[in-house]
C-alpha atoms as a PDB file:
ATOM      1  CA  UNK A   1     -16.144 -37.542  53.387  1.00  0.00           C
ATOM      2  CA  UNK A   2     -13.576 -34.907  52.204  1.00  0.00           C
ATOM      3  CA  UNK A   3     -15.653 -33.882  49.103  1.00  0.00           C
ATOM      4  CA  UNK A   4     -18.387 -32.850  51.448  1.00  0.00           C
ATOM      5  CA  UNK A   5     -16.049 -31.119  54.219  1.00  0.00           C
ATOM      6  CA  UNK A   6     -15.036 -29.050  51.823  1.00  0.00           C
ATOM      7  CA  UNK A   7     -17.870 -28.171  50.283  1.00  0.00           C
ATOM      8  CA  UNK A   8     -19.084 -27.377  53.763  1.00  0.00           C
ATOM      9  CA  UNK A   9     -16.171 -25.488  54.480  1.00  0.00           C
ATOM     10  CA  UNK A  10     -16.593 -23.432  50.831  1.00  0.00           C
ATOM     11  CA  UNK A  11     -20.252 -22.644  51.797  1.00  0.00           C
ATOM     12  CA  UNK A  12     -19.539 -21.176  55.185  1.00  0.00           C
ATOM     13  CA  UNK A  13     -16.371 -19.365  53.450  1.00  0.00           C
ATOM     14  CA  UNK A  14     -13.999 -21.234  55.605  1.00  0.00           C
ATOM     15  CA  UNK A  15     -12.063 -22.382  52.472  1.00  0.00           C
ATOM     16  CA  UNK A  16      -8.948 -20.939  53.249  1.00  0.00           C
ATOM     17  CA  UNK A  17      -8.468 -23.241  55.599  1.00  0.00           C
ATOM     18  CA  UNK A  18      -7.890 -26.279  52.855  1.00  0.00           C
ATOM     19  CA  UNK A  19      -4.953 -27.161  51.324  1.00  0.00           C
ATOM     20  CA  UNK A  20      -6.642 -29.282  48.132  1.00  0.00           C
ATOM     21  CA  UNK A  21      -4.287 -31.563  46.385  1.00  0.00           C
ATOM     22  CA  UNK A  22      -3.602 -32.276  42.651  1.00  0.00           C
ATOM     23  CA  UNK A  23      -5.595 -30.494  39.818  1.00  0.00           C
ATOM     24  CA  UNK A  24      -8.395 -28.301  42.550  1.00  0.00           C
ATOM     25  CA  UNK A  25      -5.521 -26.442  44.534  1.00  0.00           C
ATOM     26  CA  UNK A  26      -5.238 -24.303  40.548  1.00  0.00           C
ATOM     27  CA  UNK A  27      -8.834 -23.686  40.373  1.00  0.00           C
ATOM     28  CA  UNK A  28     -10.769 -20.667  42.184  1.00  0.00           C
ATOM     29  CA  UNK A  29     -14.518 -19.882  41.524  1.00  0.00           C
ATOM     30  CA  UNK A  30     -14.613 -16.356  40.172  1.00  0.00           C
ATOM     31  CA  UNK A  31     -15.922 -15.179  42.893  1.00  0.00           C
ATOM     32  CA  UNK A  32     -13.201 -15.702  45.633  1.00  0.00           C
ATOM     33  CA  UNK A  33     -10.794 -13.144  43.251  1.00  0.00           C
ATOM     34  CA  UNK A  34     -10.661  -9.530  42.729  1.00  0.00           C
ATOM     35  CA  UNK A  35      -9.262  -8.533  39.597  1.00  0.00           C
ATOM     36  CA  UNK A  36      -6.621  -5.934  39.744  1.00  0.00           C
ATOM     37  CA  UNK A  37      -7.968  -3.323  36.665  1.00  0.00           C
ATOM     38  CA  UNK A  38      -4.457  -4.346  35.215  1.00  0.00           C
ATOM     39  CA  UNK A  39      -4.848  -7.103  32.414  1.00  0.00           C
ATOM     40  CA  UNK A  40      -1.482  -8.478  32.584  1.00  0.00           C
ATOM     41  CA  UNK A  41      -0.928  -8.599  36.317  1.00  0.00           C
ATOM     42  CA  UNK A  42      -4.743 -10.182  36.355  1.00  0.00           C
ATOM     43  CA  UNK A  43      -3.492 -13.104  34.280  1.00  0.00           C
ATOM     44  CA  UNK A  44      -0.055 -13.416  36.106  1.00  0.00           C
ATOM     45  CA  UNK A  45      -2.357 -13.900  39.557  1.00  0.00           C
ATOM     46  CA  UNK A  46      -4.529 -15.991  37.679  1.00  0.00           C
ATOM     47  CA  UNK A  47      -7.705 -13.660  38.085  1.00  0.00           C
ATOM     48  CA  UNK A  48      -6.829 -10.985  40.273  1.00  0.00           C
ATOM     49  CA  UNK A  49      -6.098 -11.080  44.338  1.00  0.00           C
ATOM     50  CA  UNK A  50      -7.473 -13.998  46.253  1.00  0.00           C
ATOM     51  CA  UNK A  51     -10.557 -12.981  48.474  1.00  0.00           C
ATOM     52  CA  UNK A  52     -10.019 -13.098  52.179  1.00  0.00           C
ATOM     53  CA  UNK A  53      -5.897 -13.356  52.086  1.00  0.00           C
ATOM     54  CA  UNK A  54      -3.421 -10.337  52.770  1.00  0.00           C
ATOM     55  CA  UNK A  55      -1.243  -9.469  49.734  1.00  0.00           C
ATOM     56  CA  UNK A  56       1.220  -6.302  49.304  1.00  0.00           C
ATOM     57  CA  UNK A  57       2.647  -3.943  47.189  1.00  0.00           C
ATOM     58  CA  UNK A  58       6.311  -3.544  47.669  1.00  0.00           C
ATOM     59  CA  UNK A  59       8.011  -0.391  45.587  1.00  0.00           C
ATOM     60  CA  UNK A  60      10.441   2.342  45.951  1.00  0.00           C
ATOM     61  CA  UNK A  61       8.938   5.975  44.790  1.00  0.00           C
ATOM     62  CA  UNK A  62       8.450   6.407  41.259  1.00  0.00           C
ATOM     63  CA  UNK A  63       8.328   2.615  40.713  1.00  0.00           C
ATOM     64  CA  UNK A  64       4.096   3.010  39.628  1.00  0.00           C
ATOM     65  CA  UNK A  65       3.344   1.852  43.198  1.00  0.00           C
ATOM     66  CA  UNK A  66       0.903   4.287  43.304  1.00  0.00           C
ATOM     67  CA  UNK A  67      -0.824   4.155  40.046  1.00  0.00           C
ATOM     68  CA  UNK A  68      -1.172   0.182  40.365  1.00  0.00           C
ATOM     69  CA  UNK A  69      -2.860   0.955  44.106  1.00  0.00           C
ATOM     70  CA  UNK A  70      -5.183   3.657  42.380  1.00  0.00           C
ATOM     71  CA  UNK A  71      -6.254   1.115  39.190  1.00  0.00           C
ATOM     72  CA  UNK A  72      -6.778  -1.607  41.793  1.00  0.00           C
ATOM     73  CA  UNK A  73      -9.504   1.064  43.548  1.00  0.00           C
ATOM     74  CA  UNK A  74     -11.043   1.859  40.209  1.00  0.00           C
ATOM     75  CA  UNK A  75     -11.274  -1.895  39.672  1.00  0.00           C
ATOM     76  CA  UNK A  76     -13.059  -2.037  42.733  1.00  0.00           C
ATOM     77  CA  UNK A  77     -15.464   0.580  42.704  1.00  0.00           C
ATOM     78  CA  UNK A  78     -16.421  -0.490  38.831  1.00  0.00           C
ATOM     79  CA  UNK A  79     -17.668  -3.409  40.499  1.00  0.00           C
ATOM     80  CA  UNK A  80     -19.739  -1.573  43.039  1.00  0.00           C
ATOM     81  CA  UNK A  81     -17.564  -2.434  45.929  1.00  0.00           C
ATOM     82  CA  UNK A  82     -17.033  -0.162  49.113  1.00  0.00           C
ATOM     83  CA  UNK A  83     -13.580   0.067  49.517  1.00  0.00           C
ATOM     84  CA  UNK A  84     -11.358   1.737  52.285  1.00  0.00           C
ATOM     85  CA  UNK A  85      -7.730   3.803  52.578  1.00  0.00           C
ATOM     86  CA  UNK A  86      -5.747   4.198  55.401  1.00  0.00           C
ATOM     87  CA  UNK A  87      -3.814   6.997  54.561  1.00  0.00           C
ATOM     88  CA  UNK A  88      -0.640   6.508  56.892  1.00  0.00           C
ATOM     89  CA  UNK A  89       0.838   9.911  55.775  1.00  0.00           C
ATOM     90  CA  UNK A  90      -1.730  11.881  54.229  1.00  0.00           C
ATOM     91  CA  UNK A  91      -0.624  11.928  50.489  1.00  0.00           C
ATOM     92  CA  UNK A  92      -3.468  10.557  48.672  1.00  0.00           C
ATOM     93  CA  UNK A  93      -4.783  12.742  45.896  1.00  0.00           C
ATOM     94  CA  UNK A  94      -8.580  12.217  45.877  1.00  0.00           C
ATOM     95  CA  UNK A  95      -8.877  14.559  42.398  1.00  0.00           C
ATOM     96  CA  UNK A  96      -6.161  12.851  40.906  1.00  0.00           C
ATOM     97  CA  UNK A  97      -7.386   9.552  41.835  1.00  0.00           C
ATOM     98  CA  UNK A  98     -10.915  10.527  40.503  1.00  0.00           C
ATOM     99  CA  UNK A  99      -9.892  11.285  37.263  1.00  0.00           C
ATOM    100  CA  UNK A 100      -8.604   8.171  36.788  1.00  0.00           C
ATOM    101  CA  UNK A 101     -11.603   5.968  37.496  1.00  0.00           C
ATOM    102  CA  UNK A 102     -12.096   6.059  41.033  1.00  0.00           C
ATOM    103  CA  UNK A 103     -16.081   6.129  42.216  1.00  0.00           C
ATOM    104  CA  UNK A 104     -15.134   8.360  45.410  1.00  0.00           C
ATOM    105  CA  UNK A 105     -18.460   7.985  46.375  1.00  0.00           C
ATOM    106  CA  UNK A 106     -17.548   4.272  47.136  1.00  0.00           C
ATOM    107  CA  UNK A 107     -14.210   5.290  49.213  1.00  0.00           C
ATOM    108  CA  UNK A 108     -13.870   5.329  52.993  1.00  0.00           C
ATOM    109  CA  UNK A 109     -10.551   7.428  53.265  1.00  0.00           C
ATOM    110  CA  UNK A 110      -8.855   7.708  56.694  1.00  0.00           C
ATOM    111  CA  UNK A 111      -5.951  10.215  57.572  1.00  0.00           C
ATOM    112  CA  UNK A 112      -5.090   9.398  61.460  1.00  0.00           C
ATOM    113  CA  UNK A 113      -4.303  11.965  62.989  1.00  0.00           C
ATOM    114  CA  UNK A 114      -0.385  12.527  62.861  1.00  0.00           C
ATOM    115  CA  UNK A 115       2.796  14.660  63.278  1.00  0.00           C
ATOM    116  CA  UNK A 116       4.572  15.229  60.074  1.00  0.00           C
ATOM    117  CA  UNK A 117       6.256  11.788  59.914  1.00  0.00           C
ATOM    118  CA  UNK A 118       3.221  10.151  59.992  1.00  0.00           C
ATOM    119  CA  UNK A 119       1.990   7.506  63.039  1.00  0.00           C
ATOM    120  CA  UNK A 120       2.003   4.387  61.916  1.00  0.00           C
ATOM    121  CA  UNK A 121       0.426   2.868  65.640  1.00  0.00           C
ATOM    122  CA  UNK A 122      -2.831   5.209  65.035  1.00  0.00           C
ATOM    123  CA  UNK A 123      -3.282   4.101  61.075  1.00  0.00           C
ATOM    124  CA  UNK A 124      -2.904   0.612  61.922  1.00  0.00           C
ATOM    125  CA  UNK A 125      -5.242   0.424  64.734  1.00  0.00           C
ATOM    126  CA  UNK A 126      -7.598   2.479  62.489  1.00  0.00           C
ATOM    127  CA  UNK A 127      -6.785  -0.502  59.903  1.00  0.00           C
ATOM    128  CA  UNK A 128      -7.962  -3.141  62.515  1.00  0.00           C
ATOM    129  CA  UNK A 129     -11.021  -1.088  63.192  1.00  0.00           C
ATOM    130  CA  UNK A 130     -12.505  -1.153  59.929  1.00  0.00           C
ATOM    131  CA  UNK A 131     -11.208  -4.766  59.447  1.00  0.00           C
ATOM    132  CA  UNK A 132     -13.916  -5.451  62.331  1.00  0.00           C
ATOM    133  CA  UNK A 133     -16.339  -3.586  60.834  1.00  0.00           C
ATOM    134  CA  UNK A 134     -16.353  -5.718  57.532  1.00  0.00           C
ATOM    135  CA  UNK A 135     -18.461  -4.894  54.328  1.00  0.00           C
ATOM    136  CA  UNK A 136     -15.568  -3.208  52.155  1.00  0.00           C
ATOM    137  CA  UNK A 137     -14.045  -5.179  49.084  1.00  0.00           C
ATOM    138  CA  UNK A 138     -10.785  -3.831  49.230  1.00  0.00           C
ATOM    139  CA  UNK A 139      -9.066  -2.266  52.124  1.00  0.00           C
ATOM    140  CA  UNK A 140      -5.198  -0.952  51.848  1.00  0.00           C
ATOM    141  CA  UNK A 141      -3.004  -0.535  54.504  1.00  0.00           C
ATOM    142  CA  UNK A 142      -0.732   2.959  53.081  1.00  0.00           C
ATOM    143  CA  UNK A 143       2.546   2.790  54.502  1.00  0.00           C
ATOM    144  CA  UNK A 144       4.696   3.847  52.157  1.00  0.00           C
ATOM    145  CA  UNK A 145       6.075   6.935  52.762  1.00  0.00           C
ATOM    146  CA  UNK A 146       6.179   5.840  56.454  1.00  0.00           C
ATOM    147  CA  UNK A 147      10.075   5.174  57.697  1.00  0.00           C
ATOM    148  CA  UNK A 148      10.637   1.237  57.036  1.00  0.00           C
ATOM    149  CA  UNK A 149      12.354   1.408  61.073  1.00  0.00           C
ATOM    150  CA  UNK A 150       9.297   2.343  62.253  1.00  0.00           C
ATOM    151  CA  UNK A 151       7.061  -0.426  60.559  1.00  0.00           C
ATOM    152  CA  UNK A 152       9.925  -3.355  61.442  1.00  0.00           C
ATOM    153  CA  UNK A 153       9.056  -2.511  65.217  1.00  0.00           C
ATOM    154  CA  UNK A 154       5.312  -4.199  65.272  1.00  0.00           C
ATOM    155  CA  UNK A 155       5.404  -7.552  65.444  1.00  0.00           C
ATOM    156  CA  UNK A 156       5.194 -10.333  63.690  1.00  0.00           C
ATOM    157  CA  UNK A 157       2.472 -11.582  64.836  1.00  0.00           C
ATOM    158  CA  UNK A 158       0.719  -7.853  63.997  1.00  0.00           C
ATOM    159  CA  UNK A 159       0.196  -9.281  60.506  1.00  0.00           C
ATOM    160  CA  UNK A 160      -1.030 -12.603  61.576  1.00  0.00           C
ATOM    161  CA  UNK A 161      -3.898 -10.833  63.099  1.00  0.00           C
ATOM    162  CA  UNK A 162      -4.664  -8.318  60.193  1.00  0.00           C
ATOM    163  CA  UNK A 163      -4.782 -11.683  57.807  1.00  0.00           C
ATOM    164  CA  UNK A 164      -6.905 -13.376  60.288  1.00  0.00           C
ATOM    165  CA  UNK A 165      -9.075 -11.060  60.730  1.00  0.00           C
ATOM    166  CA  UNK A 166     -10.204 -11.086  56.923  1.00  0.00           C
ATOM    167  CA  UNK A 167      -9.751 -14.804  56.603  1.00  0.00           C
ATOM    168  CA  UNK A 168     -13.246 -16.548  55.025  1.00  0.00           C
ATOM    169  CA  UNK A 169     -13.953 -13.053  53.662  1.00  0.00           C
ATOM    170  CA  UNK A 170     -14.624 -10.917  51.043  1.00  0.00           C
ATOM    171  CA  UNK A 171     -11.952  -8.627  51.693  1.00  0.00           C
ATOM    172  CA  UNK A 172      -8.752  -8.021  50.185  1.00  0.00           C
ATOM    173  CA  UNK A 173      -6.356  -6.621  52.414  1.00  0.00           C
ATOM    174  CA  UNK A 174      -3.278  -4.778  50.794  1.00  0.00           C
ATOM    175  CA  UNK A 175      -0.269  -3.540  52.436  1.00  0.00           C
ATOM    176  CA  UNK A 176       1.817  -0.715  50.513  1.00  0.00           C
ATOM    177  CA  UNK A 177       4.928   0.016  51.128  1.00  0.00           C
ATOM    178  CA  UNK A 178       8.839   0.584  50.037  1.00  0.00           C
ATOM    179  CA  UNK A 179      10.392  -2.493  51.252  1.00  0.00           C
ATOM    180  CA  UNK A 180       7.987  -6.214  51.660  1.00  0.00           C
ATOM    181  CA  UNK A 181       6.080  -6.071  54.935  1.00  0.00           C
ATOM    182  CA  UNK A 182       3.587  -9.345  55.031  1.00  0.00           C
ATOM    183  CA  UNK A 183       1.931 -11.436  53.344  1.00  0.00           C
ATOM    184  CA  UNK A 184      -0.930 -14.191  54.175  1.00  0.00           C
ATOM    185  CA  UNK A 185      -0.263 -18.064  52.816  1.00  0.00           C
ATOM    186  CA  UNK A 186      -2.644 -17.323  50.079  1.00  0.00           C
ATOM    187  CA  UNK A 187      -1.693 -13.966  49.571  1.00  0.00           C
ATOM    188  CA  UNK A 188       0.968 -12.331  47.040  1.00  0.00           C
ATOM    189  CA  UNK A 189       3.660 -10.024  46.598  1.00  0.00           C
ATOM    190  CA  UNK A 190       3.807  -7.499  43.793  1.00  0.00           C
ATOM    191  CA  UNK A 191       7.021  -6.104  43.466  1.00  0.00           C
ATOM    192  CA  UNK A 192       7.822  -3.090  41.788  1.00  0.00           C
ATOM    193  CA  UNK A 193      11.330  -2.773  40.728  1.00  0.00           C
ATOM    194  CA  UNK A 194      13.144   0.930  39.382  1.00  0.00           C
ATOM    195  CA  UNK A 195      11.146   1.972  36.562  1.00  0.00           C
ATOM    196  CA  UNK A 196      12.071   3.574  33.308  1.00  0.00           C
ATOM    197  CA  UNK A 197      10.867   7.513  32.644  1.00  0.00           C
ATOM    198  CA  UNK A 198       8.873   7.486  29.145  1.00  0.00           C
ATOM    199  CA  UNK A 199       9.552  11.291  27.067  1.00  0.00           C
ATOM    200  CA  UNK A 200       7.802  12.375  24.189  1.00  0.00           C
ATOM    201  CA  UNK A 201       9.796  14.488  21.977  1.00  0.00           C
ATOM    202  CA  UNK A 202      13.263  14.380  20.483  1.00  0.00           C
ATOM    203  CA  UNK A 203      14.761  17.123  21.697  1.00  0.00           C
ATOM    204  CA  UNK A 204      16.821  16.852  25.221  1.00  0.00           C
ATOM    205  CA  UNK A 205      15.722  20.171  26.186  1.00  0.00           C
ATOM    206  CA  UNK A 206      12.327  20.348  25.051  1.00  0.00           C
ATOM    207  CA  UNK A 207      10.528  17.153  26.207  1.00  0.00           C
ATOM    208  CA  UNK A 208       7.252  15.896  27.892  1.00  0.00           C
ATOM    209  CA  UNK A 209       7.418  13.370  30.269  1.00  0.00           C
ATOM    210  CA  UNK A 210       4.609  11.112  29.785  1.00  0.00           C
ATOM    211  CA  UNK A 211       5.025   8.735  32.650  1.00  0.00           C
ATOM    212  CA  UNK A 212       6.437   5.339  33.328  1.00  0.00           C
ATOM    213  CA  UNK A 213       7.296   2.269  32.526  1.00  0.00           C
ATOM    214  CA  UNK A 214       6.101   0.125  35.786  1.00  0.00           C
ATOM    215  CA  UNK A 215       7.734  -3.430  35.667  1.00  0.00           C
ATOM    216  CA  UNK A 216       5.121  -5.705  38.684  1.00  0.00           C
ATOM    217  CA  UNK A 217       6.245  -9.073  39.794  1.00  0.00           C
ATOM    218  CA  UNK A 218       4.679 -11.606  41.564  1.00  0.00           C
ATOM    219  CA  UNK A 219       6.184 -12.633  44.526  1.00  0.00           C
ATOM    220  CA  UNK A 220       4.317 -15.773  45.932  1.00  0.00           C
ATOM    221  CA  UNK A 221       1.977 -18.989  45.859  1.00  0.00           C
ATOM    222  CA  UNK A 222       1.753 -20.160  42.006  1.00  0.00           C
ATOM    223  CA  UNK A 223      -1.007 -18.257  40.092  1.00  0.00           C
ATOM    224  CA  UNK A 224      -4.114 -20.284  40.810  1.00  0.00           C
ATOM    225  CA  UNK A 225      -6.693 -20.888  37.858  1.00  0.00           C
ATOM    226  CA  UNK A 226     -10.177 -19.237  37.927  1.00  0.00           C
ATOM    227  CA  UNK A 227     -12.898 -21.722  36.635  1.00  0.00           C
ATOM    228  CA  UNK A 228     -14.417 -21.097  33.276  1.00  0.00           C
ATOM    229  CA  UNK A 229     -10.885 -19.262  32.691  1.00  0.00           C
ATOM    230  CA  UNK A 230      -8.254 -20.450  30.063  1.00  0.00           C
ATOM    231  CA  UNK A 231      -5.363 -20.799  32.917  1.00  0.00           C
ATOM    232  CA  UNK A 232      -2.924 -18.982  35.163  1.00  0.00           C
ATOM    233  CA  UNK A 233      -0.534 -16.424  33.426  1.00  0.00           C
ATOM    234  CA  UNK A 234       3.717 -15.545  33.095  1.00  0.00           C
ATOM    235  CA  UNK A 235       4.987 -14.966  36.908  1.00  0.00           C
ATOM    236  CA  UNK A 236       6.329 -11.342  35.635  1.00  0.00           C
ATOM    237  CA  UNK A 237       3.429  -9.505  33.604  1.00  0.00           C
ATOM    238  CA  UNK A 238       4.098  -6.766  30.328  1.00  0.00           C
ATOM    239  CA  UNK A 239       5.207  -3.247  31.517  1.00  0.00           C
ATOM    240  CA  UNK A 240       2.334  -1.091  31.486  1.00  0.00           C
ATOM    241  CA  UNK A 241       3.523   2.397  30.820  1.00  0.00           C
ATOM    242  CA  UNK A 242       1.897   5.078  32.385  1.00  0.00           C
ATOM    243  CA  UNK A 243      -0.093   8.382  31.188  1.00  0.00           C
ATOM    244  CA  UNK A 244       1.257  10.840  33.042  1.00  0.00           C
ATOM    245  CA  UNK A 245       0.833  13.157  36.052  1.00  0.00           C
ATOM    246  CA  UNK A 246       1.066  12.521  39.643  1.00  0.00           C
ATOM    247  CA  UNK A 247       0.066   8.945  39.040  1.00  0.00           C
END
C-alpha cells in the first residue's frame, strides 16, 4: 500500500510531501535536481538543488555570492531552461553575466520599479507573480543589496507561501541575500563566508587582481543521492577561485 502511494504521489509530483525511511530518503531520480554549474558544490548537494523546494544563498559582498548566482543561471540555460531574476535593486549586469555563459535569450529579468534603496514589497510580489505563472527552471529572489531591516519585517509565513507555491514543481526557487532569509524542509543553505582576494604578480605595487577565492557551505538536510550516481559529497565543497571582473 505505501509502495504504490508513493509512486502515485511521485507521478503526480506530489513527492515532497513524503518523508521515505531508511536507504530511499538518499536517493533522488535525476530529474527532481538542478545541478548548480559548480562541480564541487554539485557533489556536496548530492546533484545540484532539489526541484520544487526553496533554497538560499546567504553572503556578505565580495564573498562570490554573485558569481555562484550567475554559474547557477548558466547551468540553467545550458539545459534549455527559462529562468527568471527579480532584480530587488537593479544591479545585475546582463553583459557581464553573458560573457560568462548566460543564454539571455532564456532570462526573464525584472527591475520593480523603486526609489534608490530598492522596494523590497514590489520585487516580492513580482516574485509571487511569476511563481503563479510557472514554466521557469530557476527563479531567484535578489535581495541582497536590500537593507536586512527591511526584509526581517515580512513574515514568516511570507516564505511558507513562496515554498508552497513551487512545491511538486519544477522550479527552484533561490533567495539571495547578506544574512539567511528562508529555506523550505527540502531546501538548502549555501553560505558564503569572507573570501580571500587572489593577485597575480609579485610586486605589492604592481599587481592584478584576478578574483576570489569563494569558500560555499551547505547549510541543511543531508546531501541526498541521485540514482545512477556514485553518492552524496563533503558538507563544505573545494574553493573555487574566481577569474576576475565584476563577477
Amino acid at each position: 500500500m505505501r509502495a504504490a502511494l508513493e509512486s502515485l504521489l511521485r507521478a503526480r509530483k506530489l513527492d515532497v510531501t513524503l518523508t521515505p525511511a531508511g536507504a530511499a530518503a538518499d536517493v533522488l531520480p535525476p530529474e527532481r535536481v538542478a545541478p548548480t554549474g559548480v562541480a564541487a558544490l554539485d557533489r556536496a548537494l548530492g546533484g545540484g538543488l532539489r526541484r520544487g523546494h526553496l533554497s538560499e544563498i546567504a553572503g556578505a559582498a565580495s564573498t562570490g555570492r554573485t558569481r555562484l548566482l550567475v554559474q547557477m543561471l548558466a547551468a540553467a540555460t545550458a539545459r534549455g531552461e527559462a529562468v527568471a531574476l527579480v532584480d530587488a535593486t537593479d544591479v545585475f549586469d546582463p553583459a557581464c553575466a553573458d560573457a560568462h555563459g548566460v543564454a539571455l535569450a532564456r532570462l526573464l529579468w525584472v527591475r520593480p520599479p523603486m526609489g534608490p534603496d530598492g522596494d523590497a514589497s514590489r520585487a516580492l510580489k513580482a516574485c509571487s507573480l511569476i511563481l503563479q505563472a510557472g514554466g521557469f527552471g530557476l527563479v531567484v529572489f535578489d535581495a541582497a543589496d536590500l537593507a536586512p531591516a527591511r526584509l526581517r519585517r515580512f513574515p514568516a509565513t511570507t516564505w511558507m507561501r513562496v515554498a508552497r507555491m513551487v512545491e511538486g514543481s519544477d522550479t527552484v526557487v533561490l533567495l539571495v541575500g547578506a544574512e539567511r532569509l528562508a529555506r523550505s524542509a527540502g531546501g538548502v543553505t549555501i553560505a558564503l563566508d569572507s573570501a580571500a582576494a587572489a593577485w597575480q604578480g609579485g610586486s605589492e605595487r604592481a599587481r592584478l587582481f584576478t578574483g576570489i577565492a569563494a569558500a560555499p557551505r551547505v547549510v541543511g538536510p543531508a546531501a541526498v543521492r541521485v540514482r545512477g550516481s556514485a553518492g552524496g559529497g563533503e558538507a563544505s565543497p573545494e574553493p573555487r577561485r574566481g577569474e576576475g571582473g565584476r563577477l
